[in-house]
C-alpha atoms as a PDB file:
ATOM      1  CA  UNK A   1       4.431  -1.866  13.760  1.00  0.00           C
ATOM      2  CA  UNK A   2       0.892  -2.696  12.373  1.00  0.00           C
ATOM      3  CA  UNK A   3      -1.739  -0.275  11.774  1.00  0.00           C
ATOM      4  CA  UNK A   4      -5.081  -1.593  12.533  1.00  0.00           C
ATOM      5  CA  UNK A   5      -6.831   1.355  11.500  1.00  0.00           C
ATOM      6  CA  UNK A   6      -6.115   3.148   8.311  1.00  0.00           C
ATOM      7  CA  UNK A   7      -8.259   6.139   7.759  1.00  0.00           C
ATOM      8  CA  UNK A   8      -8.182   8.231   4.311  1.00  0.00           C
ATOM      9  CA  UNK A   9      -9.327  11.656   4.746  1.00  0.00           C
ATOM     10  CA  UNK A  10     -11.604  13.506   1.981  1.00  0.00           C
ATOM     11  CA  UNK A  11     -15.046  14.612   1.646  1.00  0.00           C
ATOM     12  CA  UNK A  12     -18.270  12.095   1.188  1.00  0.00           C
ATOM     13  CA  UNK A  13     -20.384  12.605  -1.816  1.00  0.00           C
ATOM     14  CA  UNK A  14     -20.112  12.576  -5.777  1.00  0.00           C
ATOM     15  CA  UNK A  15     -19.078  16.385  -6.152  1.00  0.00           C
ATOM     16  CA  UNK A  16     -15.585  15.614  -4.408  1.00  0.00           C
ATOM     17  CA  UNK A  17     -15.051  11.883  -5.218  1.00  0.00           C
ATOM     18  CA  UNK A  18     -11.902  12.920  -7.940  1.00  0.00           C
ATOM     19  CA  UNK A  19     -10.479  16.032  -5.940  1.00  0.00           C
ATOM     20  CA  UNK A  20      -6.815  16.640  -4.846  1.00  0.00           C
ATOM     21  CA  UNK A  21      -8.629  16.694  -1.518  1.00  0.00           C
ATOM     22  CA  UNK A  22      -9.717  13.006  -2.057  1.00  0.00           C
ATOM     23  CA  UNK A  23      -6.774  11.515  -2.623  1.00  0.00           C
ATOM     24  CA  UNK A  24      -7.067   9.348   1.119  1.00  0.00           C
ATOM     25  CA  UNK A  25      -9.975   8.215  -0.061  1.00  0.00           C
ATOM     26  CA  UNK A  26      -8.808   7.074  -3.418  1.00  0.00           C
ATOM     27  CA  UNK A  27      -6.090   5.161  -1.684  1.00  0.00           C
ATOM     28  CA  UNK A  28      -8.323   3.224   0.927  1.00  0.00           C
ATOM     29  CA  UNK A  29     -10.401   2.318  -2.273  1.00  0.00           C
ATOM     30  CA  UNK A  30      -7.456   0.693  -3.557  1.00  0.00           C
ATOM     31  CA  UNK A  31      -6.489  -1.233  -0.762  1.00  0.00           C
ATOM     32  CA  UNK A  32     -10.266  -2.680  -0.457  1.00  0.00           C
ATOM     33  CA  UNK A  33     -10.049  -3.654  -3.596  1.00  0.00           C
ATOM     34  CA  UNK A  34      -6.880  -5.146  -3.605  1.00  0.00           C
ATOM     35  CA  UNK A  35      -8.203  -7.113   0.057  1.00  0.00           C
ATOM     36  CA  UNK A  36     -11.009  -8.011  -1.522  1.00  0.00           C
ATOM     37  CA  UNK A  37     -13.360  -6.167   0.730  1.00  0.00           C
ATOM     38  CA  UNK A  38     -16.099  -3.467   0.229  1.00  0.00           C
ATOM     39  CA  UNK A  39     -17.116  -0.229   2.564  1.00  0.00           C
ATOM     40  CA  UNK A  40     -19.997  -0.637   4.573  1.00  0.00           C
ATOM     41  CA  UNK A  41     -21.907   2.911   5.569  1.00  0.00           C
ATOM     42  CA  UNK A  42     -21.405   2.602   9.551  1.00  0.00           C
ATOM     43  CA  UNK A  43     -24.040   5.651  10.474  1.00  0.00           C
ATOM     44  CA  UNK A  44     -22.740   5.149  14.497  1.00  0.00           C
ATOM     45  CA  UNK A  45     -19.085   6.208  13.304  1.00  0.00           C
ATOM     46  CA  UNK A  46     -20.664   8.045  10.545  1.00  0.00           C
ATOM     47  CA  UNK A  47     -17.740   6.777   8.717  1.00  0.00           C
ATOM     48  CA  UNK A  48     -17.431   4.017   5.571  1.00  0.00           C
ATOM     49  CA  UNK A  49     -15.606   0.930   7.334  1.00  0.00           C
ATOM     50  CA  UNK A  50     -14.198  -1.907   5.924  1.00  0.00           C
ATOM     51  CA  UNK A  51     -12.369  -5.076   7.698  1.00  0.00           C
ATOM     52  CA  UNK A  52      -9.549  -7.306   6.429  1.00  0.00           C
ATOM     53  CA  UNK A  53      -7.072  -9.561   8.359  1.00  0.00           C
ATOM     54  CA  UNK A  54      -7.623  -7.580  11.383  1.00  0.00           C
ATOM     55  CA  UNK A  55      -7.053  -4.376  10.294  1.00  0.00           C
ATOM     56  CA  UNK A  56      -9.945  -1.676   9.553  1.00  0.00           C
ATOM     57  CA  UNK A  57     -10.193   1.056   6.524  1.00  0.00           C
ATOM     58  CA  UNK A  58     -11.945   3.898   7.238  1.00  0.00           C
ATOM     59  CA  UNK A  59     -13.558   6.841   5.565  1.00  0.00           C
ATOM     60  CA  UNK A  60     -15.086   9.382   7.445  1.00  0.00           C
ATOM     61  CA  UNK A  61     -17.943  10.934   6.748  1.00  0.00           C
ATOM     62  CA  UNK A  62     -18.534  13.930   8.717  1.00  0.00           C
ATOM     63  CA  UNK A  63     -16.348  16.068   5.988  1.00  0.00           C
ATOM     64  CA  UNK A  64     -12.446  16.819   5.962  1.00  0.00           C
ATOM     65  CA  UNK A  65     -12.322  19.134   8.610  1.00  0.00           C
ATOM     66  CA  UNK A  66     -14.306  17.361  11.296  1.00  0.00           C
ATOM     67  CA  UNK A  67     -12.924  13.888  10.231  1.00  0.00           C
ATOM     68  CA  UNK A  68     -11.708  13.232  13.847  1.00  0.00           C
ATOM     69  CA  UNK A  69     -15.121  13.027  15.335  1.00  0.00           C
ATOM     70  CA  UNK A  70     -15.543   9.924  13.448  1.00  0.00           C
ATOM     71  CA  UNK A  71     -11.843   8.233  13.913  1.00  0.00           C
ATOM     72  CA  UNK A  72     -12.527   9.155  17.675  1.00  0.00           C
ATOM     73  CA  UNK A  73     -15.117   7.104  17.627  1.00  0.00           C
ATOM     74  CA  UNK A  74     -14.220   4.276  15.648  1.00  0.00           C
ATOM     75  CA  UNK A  75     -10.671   4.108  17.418  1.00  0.00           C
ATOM     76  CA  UNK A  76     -12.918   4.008  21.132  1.00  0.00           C
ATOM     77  CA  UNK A  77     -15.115   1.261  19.659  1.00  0.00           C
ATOM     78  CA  UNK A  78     -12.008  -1.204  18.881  1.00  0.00           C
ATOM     79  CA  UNK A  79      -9.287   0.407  21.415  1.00  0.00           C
ATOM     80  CA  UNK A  80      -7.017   1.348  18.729  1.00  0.00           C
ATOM     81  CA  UNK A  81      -4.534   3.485  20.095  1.00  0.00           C
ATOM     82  CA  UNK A  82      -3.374   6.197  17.906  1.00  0.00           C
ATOM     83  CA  UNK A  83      -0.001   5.083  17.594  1.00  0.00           C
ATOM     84  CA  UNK A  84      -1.871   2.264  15.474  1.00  0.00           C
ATOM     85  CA  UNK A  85      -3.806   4.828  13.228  1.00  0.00           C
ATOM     86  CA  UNK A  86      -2.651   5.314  10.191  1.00  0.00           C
ATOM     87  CA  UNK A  87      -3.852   8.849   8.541  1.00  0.00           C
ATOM     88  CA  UNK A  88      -3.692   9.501   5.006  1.00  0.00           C
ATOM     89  CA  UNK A  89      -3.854  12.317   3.213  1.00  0.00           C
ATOM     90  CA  UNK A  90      -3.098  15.163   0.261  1.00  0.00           C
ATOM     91  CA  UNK A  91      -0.427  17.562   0.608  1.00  0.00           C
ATOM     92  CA  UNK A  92       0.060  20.728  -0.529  1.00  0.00           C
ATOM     93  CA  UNK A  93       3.569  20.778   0.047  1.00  0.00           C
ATOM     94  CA  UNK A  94       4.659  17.800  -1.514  1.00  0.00           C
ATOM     95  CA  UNK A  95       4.701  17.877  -5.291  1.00  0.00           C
ATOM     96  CA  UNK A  96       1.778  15.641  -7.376  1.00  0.00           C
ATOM     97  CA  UNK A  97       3.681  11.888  -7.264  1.00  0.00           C
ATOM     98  CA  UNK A  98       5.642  12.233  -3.879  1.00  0.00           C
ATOM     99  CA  UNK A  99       4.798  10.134  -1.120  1.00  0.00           C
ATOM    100  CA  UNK A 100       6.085  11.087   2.984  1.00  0.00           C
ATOM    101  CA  UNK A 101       5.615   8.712   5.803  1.00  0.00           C
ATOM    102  CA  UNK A 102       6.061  10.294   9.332  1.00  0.00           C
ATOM    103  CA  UNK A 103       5.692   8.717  12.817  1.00  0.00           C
ATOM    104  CA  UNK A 104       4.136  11.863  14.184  1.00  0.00           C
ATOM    105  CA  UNK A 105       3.988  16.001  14.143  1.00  0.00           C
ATOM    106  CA  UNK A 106       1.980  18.494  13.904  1.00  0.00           C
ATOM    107  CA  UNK A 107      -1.202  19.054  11.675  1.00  0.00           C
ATOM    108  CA  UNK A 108       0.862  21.394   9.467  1.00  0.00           C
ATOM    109  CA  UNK A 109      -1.991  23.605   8.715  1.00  0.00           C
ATOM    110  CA  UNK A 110      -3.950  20.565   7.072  1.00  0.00           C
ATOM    111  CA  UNK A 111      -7.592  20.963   8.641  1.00  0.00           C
ATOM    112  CA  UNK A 112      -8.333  16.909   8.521  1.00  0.00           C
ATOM    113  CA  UNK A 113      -5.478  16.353  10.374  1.00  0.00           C
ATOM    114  CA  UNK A 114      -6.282  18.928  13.082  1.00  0.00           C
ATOM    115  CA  UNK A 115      -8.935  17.384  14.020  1.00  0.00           C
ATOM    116  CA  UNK A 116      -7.258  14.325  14.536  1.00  0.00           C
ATOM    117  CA  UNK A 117      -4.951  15.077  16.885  1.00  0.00           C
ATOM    118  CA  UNK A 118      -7.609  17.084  18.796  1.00  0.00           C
ATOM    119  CA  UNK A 119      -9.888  13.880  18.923  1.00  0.00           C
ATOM    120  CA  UNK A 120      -7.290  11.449  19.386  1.00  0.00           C
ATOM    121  CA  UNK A 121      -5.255  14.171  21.890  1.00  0.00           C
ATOM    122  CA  UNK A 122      -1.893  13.499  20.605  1.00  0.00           C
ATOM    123  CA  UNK A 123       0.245  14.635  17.842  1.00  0.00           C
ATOM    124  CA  UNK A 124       2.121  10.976  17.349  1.00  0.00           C
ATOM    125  CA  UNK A 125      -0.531   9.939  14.977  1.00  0.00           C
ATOM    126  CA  UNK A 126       1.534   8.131  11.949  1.00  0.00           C
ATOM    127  CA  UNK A 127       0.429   9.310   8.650  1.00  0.00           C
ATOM    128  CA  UNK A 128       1.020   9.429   5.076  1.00  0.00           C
ATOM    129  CA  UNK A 129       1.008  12.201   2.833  1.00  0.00           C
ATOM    130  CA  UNK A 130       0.430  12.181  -0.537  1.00  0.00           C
ATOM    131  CA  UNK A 131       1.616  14.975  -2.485  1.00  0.00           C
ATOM    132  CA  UNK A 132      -0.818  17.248  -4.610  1.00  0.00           C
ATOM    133  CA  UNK A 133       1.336  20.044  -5.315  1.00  0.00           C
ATOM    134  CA  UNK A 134       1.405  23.777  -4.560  1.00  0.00           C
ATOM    135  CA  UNK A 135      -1.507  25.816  -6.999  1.00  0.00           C
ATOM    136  CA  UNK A 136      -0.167  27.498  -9.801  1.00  0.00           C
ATOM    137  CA  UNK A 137      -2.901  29.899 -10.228  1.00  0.00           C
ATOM    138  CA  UNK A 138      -6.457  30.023  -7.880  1.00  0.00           C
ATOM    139  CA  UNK A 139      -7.335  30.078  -4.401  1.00  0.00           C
ATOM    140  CA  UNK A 140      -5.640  26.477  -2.482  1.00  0.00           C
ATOM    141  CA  UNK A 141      -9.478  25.847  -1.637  1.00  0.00           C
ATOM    142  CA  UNK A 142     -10.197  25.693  -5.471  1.00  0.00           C
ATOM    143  CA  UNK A 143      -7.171  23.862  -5.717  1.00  0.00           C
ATOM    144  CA  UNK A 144      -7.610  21.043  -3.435  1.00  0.00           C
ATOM    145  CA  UNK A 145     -11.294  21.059  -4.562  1.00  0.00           C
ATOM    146  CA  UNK A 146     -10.435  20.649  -7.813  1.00  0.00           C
ATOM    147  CA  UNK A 147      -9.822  17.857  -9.687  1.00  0.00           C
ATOM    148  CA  UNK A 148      -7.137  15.750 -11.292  1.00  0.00           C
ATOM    149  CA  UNK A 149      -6.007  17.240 -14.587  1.00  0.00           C
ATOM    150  CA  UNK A 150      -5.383  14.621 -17.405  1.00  0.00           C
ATOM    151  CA  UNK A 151      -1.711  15.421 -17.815  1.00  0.00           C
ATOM    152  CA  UNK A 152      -1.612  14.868 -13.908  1.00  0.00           C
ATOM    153  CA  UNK A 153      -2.966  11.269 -13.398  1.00  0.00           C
ATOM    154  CA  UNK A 154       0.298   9.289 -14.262  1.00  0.00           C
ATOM    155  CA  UNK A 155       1.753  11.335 -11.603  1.00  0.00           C
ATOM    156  CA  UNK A 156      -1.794  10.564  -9.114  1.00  0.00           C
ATOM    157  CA  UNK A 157      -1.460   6.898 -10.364  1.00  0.00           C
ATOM    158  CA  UNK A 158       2.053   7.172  -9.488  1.00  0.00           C
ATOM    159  CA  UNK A 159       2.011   7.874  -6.256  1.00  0.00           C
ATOM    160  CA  UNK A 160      -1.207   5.983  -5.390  1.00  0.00           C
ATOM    161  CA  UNK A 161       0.953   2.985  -6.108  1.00  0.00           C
ATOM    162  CA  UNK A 162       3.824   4.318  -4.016  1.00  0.00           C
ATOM    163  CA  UNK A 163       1.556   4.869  -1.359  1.00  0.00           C
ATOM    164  CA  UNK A 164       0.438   1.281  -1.191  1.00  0.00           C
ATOM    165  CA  UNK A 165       3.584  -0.199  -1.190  1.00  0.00           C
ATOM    166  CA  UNK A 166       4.952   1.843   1.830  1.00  0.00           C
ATOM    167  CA  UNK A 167       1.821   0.956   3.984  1.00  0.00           C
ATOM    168  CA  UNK A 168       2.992  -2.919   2.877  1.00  0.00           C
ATOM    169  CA  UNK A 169       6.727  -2.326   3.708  1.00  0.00           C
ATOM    170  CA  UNK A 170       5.422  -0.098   7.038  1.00  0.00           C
ATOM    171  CA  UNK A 171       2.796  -3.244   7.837  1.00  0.00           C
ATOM    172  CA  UNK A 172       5.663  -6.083   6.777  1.00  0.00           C
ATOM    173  CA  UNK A 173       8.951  -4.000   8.477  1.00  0.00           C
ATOM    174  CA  UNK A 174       8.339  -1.286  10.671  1.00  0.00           C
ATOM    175  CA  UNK A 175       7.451   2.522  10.248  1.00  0.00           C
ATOM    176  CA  UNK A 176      11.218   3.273  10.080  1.00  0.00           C
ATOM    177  CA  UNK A 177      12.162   0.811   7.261  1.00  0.00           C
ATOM    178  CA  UNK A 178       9.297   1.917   5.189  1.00  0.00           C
ATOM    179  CA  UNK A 179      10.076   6.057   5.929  1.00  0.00           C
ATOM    180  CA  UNK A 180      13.691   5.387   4.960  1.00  0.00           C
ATOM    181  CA  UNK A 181      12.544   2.926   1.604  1.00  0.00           C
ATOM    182  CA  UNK A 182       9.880   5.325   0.560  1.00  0.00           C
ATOM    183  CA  UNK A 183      10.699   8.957   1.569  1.00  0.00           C
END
C-alpha cells in the first residue's frame, strides 16, 4: 500500500507549535525535511501542503477538531481515496515514545480524527498514533495543550523517529508488515 496523502493533525499558529497536541505536525515537518520539500499555505484547502514523489503532506489549518474539512477537500481535489490517507496523530492512550499503526477504527474519542471519518465517511482511514501519555495531574485539555517537558523529549524524539520509519516500512511493504514490525 502507498499513502499519497499523509496528513498530521495539530493546531496552526506559534502558541501550539511544541504541544502534545502537535505531535502530527512535528512529524510531517520531519518528513519534508528529510524529502527535501517545504509547506506551501494552500488558502483553498486551508491546509499547509507539500509534494514529493507523488505523495502529498498535509497540515490542516482549520484547527484539530475541524481538520476534516480541509483533508475533505484536499483528498476531492487529487481523488485520494481514504484508504490512501494516512492520519497522524497524539494519543492519550499510548505512553510518550510508543508508536501504533492501524488500518482502520473508530475515532476513539480523539476530536481530529472525528472529523475525519465524518468528512471522508468511513472509519477505514489508516493512521498512526503517536503516544503522549495519560496526564498525571491537570485537565487532558491542559495536557495535550501543553508542551513537551525536557525530561520528555528523548522519549518525543524517540518516537518521532519510530514514526518515520513505520510510514517507510508501511510505504516500502505494506500496512501489515509495518503494524506487525512497529507495533
Amino acid at each position: 500500500m502507498n499513502f499519497r496523502l499523509i496528513v498530521g493533525l495539530g493546531n496552526p499558529g506559534k502558541e501550539y507549535r511544541e504541544t502534545r497536541h502537535n505531535v502530527g505536525f512535528m512529524l510531517l515537518d520531519r518528513m519534508a525535511m528529510r524529502l527535501g520539500v517545504c509547506f506551501k499555505t494552500e488558502k483553498r484547502w486551508q491546509a499547509d501542503i507539500a509534494k514529493a514523489s507523488g505523495m502529498f503532506l498535509c497540515k490542516p489549518l482549520t484547527y484539530m477538531n475541524l481538520s476534516g474539512e480541509a483533508v475533505r477537500a484536499v483528498s476531492d481535489f487529487y481523488k485520494i481515496p481514504a484508504e490512501e490517507v494516512l492520519a497522524v496523530f497524539d494519543d492519550l492512550a499510548l505512553p510518550l515514545g510508543k508508536v501504533r499503526l492501524r488500518a482502520e477504527g473508530s475515532a476513539g474519542g480523539h476530536k481530529g480524527l472525528k472529523s475525519l471519518i465524518e468528512h471522508l465517511g468511513t472509519q477505514k482511514i489508516p493512521r498512526l498514533r503517536l503516544g503522549i501519555g495519560a496526564p498525571l495531574h491537570g485537565t487532558v485539555t491542559s495536557h495535550v495543550l501543553g508542551c513537551f517537558g525536557v525530561d520528555e523529549r528523548p522519549l518525543l524524539e524517540e518516537s518521532l523517529t519510530q514514526a518515520l520509519a513505520a510510514i517507510d516500512c508501511a510505504q516500502a511493504r505494506g500496512l501489515e508488515a509495518a503494524m506487525s514490525a512497529y507495533n
